[in-house]
N, C-alpha and C. Protein backbone atom coordinates (compact mmCIF):
# COMPACT_ATOMS: atom_id res chain seq x y z
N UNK A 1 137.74 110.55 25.09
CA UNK A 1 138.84 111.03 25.89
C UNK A 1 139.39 112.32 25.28
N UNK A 2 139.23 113.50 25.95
CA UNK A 2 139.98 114.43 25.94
C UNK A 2 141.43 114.62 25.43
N UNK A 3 142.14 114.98 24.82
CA UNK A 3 143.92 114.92 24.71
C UNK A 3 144.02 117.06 24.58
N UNK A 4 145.18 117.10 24.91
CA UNK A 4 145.57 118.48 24.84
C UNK A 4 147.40 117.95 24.85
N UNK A 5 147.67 118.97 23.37
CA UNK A 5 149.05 119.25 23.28
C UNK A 5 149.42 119.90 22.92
N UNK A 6 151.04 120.64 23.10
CA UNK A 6 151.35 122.36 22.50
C UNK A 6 152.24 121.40 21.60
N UNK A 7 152.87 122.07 20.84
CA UNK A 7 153.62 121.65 19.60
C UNK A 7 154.17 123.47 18.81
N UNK A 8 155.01 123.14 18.15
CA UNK A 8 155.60 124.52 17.58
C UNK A 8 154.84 124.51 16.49
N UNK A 9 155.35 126.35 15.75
CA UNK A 9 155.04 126.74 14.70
C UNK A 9 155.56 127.70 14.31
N UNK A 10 156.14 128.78 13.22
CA UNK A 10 156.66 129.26 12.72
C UNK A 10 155.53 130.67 13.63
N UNK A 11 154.72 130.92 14.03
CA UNK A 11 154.15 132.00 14.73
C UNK A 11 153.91 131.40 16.09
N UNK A 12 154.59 130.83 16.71
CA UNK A 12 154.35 130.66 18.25
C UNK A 12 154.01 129.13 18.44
N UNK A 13 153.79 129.23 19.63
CA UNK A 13 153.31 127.49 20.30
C UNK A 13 151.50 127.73 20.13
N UNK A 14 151.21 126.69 19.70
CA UNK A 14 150.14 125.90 19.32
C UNK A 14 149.47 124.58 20.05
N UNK A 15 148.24 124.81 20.69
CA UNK A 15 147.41 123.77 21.41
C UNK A 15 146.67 123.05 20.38
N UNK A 16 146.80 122.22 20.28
CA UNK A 16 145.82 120.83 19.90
C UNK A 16 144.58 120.22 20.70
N UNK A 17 143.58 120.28 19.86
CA UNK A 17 143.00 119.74 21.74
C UNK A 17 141.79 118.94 20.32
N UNK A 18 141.73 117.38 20.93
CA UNK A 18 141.12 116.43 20.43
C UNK A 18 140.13 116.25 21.61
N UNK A 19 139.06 115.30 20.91
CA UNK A 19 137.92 114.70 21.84
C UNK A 19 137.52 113.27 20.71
N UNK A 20 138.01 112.33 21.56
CA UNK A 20 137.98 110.84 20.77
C UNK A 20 138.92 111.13 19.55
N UNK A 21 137.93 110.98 17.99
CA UNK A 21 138.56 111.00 16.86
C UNK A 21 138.64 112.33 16.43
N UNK A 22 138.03 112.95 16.37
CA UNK A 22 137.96 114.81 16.71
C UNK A 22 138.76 115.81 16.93
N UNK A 23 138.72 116.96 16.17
CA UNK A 23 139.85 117.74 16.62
C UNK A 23 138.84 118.62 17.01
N UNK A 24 138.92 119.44 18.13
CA UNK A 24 137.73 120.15 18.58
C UNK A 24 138.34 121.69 19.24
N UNK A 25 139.96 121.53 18.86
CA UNK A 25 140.53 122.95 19.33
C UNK A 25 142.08 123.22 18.74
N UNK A 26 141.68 124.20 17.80
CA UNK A 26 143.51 124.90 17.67
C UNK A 26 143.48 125.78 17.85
N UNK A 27 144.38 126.37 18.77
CA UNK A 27 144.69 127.61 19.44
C UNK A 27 146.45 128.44 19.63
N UNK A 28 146.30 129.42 18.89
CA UNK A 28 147.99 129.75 19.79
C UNK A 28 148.00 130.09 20.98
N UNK A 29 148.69 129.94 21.84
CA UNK A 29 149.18 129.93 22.81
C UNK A 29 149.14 131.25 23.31
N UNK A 30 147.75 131.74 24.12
CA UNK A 30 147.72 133.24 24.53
C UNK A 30 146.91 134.15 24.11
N UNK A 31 146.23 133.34 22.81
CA UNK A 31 145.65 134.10 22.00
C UNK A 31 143.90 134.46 22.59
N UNK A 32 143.64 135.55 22.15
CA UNK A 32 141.91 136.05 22.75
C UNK A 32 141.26 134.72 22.46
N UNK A 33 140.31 134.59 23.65
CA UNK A 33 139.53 133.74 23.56
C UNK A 33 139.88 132.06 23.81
N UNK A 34 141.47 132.26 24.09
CA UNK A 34 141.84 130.67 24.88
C UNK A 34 141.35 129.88 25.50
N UNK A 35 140.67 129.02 25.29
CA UNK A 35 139.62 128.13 26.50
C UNK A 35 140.21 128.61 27.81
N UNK A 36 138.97 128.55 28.85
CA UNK A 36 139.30 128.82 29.66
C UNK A 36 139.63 127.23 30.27
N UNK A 37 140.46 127.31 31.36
CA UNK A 37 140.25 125.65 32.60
C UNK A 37 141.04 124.61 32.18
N UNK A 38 141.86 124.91 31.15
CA UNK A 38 143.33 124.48 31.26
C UNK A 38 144.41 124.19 31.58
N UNK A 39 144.92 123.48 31.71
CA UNK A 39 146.42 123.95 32.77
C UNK A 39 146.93 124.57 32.29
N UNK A 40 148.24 124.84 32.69
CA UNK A 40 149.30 125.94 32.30
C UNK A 40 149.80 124.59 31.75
N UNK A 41 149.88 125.29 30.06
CA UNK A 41 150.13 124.40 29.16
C UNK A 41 151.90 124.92 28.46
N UNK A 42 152.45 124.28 28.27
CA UNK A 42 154.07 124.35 27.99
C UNK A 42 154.62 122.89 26.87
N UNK A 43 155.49 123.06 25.98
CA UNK A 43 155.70 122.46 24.68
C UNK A 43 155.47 121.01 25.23
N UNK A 44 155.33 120.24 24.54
CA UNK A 44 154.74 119.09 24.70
C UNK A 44 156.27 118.37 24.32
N UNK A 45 156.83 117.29 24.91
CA UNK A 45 157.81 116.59 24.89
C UNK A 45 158.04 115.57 24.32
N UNK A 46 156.11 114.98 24.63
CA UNK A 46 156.48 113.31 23.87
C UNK A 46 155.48 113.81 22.78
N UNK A 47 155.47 112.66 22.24
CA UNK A 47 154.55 112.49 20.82
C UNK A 47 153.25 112.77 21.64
N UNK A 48 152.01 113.23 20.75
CA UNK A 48 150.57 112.71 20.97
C UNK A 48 150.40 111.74 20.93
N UNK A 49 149.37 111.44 21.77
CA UNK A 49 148.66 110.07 21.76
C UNK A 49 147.81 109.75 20.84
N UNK A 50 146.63 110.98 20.39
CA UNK A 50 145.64 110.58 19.75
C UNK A 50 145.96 110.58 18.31
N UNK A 51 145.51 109.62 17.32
CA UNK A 51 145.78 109.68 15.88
C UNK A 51 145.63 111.36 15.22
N UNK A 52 144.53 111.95 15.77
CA UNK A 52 144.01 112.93 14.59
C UNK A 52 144.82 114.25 15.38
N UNK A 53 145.57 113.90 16.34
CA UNK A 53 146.49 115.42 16.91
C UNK A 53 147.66 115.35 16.43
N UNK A 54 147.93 113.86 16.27
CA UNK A 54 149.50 113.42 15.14
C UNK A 54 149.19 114.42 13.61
N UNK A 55 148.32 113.62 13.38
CA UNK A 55 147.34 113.99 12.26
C UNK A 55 147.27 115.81 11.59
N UNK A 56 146.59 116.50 12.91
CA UNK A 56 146.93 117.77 12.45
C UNK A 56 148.11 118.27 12.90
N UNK A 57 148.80 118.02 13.65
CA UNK A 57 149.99 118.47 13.70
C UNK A 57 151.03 118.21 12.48
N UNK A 58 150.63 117.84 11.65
CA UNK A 58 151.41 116.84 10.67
C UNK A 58 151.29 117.85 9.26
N UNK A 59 149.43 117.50 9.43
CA UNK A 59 149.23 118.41 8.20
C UNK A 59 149.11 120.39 8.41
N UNK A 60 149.49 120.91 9.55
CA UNK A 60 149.63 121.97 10.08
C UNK A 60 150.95 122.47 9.40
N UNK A 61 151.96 121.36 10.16
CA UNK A 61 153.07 121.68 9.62
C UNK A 61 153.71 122.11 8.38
N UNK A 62 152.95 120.92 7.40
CA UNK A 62 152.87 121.35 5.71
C UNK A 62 152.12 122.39 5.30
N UNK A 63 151.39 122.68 5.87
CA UNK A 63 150.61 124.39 5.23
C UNK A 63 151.86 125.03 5.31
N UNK A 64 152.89 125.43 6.83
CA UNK A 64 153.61 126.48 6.92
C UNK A 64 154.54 126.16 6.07
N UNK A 65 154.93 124.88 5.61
CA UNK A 65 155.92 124.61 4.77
C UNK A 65 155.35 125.17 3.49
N UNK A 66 153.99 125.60 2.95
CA UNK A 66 153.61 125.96 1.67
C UNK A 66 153.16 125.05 0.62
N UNK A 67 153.52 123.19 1.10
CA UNK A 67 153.10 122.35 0.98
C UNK A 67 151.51 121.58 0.20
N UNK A 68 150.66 122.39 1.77
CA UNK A 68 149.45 121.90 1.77
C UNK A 68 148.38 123.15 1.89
N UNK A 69 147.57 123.20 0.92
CA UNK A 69 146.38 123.92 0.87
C UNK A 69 144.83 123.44 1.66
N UNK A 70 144.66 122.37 1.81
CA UNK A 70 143.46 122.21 2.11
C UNK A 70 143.80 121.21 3.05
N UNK A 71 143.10 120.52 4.15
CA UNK A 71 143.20 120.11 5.36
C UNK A 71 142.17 118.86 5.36
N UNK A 72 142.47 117.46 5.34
CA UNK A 72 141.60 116.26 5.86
C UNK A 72 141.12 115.76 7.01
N UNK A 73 141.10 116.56 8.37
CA UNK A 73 141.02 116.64 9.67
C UNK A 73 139.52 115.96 10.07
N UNK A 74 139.15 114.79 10.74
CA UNK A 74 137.98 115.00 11.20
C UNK A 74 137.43 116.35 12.11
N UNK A 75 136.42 117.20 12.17
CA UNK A 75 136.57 118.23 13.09
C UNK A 75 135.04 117.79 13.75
N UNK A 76 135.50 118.52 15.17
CA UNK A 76 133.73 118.81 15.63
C UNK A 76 133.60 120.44 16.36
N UNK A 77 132.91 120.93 15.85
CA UNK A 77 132.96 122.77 16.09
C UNK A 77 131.98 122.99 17.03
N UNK A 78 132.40 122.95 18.79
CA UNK A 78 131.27 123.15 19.79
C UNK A 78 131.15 124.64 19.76
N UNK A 79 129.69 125.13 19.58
CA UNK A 79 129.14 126.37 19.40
C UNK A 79 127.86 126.14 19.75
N UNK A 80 127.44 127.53 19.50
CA UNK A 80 125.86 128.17 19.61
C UNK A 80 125.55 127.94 17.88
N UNK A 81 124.47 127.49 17.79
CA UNK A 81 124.05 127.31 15.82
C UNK A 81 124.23 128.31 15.06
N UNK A 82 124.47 129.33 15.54
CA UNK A 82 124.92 130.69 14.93
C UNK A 82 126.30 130.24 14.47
N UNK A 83 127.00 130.66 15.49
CA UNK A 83 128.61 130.25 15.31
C UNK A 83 129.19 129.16 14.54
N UNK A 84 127.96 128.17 14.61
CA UNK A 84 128.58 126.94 13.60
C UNK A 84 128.28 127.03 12.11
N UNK A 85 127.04 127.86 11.71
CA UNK A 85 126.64 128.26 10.04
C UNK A 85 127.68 129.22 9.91
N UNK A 86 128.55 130.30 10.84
CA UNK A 86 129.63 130.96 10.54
C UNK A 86 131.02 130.11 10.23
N UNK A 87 130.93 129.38 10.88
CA UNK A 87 132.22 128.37 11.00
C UNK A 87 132.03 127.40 10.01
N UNK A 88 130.83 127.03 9.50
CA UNK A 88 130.87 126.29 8.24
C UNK A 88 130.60 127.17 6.87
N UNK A 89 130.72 128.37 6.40
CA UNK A 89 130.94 129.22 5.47
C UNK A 89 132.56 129.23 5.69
N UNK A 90 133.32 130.00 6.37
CA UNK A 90 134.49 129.69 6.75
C UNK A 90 135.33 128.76 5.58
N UNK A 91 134.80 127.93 6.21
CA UNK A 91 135.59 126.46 5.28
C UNK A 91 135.42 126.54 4.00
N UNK A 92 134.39 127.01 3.24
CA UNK A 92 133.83 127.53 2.09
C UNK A 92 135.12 128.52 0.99
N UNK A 93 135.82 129.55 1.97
CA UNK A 93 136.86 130.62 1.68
C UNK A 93 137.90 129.52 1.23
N UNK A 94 138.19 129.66 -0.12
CA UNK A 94 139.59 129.30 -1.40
C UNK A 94 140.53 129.35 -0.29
N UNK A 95 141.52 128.62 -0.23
CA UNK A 95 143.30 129.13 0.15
C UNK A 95 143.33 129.85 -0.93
N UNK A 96 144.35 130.98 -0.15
CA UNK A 96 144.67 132.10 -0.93
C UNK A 96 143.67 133.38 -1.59
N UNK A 97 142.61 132.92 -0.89
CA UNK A 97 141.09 133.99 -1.11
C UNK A 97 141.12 134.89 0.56
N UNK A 98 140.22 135.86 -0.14
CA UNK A 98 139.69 136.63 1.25
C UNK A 98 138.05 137.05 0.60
N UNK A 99 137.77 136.86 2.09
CA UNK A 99 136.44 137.50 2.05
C UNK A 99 135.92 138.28 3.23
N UNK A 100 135.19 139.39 2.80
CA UNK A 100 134.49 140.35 4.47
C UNK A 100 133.61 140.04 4.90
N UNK A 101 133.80 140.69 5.48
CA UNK A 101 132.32 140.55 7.31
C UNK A 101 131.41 140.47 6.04
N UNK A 102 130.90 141.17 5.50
CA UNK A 102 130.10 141.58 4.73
C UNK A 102 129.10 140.58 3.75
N UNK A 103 130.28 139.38 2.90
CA UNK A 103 129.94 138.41 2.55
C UNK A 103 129.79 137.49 2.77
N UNK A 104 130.16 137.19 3.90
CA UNK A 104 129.89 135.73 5.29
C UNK A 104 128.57 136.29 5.43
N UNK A 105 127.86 137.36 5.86
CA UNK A 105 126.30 137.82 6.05
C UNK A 105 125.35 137.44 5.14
N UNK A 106 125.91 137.96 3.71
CA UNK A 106 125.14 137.66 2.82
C UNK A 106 125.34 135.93 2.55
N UNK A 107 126.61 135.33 2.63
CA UNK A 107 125.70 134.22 2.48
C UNK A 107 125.10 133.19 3.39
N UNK A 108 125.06 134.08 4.02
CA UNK A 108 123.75 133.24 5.52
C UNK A 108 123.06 133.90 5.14
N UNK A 109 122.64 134.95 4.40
CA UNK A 109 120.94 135.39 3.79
C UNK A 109 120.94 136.39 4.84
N UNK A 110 121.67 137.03 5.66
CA UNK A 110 121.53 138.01 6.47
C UNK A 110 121.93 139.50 5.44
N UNK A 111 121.66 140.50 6.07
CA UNK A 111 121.70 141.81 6.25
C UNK A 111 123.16 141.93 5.88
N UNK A 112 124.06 143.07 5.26
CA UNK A 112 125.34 143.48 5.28
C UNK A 112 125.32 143.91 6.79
N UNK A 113 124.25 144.56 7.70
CA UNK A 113 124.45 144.90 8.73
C UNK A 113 124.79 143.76 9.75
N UNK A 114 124.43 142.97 9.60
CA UNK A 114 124.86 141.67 10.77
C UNK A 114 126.60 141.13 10.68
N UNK A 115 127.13 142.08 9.95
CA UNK A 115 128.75 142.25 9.85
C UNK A 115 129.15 141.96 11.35
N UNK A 116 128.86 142.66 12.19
CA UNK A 116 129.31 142.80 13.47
C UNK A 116 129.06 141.28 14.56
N UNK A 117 127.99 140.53 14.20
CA UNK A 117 127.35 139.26 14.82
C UNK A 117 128.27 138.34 14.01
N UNK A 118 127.89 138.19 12.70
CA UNK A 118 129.40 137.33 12.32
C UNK A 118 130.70 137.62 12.57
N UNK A 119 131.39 138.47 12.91
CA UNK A 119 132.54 138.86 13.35
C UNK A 119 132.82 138.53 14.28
N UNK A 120 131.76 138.28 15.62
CA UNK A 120 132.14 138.22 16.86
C UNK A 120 131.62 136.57 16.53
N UNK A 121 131.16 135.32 16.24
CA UNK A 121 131.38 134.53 15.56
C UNK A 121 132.56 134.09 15.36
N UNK A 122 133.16 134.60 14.01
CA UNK A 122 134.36 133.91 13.78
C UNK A 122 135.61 134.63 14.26
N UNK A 123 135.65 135.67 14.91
CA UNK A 123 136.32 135.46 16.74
C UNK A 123 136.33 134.68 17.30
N UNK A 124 135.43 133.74 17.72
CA UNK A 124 135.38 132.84 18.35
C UNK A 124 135.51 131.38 18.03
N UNK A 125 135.89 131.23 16.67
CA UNK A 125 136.46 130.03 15.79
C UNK A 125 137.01 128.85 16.73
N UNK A 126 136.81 127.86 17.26
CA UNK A 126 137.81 127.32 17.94
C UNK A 126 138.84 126.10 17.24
N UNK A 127 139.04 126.41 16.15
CA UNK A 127 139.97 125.24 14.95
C UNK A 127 140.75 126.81 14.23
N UNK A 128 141.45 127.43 14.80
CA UNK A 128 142.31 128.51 13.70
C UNK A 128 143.15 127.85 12.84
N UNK A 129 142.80 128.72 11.43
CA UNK A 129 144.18 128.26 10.15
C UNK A 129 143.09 126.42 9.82
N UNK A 130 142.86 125.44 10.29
CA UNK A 130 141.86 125.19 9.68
C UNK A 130 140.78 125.28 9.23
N UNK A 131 140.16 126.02 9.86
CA UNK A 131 138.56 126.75 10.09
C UNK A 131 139.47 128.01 9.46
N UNK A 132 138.90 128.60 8.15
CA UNK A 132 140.15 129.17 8.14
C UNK A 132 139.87 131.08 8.08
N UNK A 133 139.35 131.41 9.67
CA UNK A 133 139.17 132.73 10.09
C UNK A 133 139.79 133.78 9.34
N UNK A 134 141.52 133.42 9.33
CA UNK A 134 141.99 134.18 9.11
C UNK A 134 141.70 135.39 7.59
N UNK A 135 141.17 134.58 7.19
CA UNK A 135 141.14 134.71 5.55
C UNK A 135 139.64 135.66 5.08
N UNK A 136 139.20 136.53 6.55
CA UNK A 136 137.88 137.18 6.71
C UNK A 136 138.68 138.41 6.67
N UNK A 137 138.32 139.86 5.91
CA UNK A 137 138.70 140.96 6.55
C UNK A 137 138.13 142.21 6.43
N UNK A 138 137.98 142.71 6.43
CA UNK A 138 137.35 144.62 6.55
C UNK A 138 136.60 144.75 5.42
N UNK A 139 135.71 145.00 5.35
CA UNK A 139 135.10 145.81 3.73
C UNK A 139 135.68 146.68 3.02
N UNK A 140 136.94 147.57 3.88
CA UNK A 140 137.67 148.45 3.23
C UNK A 140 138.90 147.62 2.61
N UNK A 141 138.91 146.36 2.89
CA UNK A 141 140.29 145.59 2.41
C UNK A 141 141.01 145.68 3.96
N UNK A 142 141.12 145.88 4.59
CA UNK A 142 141.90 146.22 6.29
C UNK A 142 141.73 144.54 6.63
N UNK A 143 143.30 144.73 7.46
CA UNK A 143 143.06 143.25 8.34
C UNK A 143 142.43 143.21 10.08
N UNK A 144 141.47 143.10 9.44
CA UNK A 144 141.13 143.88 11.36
C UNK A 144 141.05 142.18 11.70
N UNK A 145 140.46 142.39 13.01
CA UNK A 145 140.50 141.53 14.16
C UNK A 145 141.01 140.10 14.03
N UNK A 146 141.60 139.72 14.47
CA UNK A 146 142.21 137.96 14.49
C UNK A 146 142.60 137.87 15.73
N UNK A 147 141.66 136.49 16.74
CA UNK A 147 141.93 136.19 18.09
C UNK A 147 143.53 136.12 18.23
N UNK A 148 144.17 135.48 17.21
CA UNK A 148 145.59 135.29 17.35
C UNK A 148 146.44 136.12 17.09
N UNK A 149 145.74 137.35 16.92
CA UNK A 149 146.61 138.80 16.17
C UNK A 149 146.66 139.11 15.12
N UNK A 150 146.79 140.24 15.00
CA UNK A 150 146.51 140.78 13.09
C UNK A 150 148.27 140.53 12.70
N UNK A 151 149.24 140.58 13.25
CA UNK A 151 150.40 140.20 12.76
C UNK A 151 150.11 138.66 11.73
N UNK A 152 149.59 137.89 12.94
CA UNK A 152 149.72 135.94 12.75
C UNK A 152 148.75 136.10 11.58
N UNK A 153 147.39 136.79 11.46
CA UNK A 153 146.73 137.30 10.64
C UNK A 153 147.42 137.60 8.85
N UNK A 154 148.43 138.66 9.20
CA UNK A 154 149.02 139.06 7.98
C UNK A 154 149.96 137.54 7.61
N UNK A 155 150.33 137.32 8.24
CA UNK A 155 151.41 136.06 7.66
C UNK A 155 150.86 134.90 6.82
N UNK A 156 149.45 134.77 7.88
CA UNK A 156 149.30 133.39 7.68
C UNK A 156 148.26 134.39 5.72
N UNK A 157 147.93 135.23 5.63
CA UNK A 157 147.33 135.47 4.83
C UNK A 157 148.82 135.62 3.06
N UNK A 158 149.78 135.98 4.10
CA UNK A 158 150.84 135.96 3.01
C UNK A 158 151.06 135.07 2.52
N UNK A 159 151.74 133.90 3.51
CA UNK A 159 151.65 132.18 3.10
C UNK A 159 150.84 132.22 1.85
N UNK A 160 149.67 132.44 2.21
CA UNK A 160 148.82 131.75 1.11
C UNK A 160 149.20 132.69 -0.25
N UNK A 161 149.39 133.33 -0.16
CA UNK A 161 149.40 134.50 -1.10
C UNK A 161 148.83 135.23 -1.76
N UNK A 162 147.61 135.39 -0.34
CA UNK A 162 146.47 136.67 -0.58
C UNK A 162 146.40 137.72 -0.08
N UNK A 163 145.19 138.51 0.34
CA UNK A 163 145.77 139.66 0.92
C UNK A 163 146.75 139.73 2.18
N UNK A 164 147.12 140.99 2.28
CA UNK A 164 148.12 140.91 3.45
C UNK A 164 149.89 141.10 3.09
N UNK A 165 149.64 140.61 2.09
CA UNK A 165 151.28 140.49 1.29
C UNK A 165 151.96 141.88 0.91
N UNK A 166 150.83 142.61 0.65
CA UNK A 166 151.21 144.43 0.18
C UNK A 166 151.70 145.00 1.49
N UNK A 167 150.49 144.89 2.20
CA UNK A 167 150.51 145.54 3.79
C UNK A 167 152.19 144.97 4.67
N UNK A 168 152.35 143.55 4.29
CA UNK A 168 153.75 142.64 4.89
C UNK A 168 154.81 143.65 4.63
N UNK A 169 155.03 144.07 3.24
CA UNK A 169 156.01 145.00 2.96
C UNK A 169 156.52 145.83 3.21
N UNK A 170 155.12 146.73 4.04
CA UNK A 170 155.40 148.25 4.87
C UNK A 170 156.32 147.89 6.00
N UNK A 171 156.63 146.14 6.53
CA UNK A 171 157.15 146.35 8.28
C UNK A 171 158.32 145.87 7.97
């Protein structure tokens, strides 16, 4: 059974989206690449139903609190096999680490040039801040692309207290 719920967050409203025991979607609310065929989704009122949307909503919450570093979530990551050896390096990246296009390539044994194929990859992440995208960035050190914005990008990279924190200062 399917479940979908919005719930808050210190950067916007947040979709949950389970399948059985599974968490199989976190999304902000608006962000590139939103599943499509949704309803028009708006804060969720009652509790979740499913254990593991209680679950990450729970342990979501304690990351922003500064709390919790690492995440016990059952997940299931629907992709193309590409996207899922990207999405399981991903998980690989320290809290509070960064790494570039560059070294997600190399360690799939690819080319520094296939920067651009993993990128558009973990663009397409569908578990953000667990799967933890954010924490990918530029070879020059730059925070480029994040489906959820390079702002939600810089924050969630500050939280942790990796890059992003210098750049936070300039705004």
């Amino acid at each position: 059974m399917i479940e979908c719920h919005v719930g808050p967050s210190p950067l916007g409203h947040i979709l949950y989206r389970a399948d059985d025991d599974c968490l199989t979607g976190l999304f902000f609310i608006g962000q590139k690449h939103f599943p499509a065929g949704l309803p028009e989704m708006t804060l969720s009122e009652t509790p979740p139903i499913s254990r593991v949307i209680g679950e990450a909503r729970e342990q979501v919450g304690e990351y922003f609190a500064g709390v919790r570093t690492a995440f016990s979530i059952p997940l299931r990551l629907d992709g193309t096999p590409f996207q899922r050896q990207v999405w399981d390096i991903l998980r690989q990246i320290p809290f509070g680490e960064a790494w570039t296009y560059g070294d997600l390539a190399r360690r799939l044994g690819l080319p520094a040039g296939a920067s651009r194929a993993v990128g558009g990859a973990n663009g397409r992440n569908p578990i953000a801040i667990i799967v933890p995208c954010h924490r990918v960035i530029g070879g020059d050190g730059e925070l480029t692309g994040y489906a959820g914005g390079v702002e939600r990008k810089r924050h969630l990279l500050t939280l942790e207290g990796g890059p992003g924190r210098e750049q936070l200062a300039l705004f």
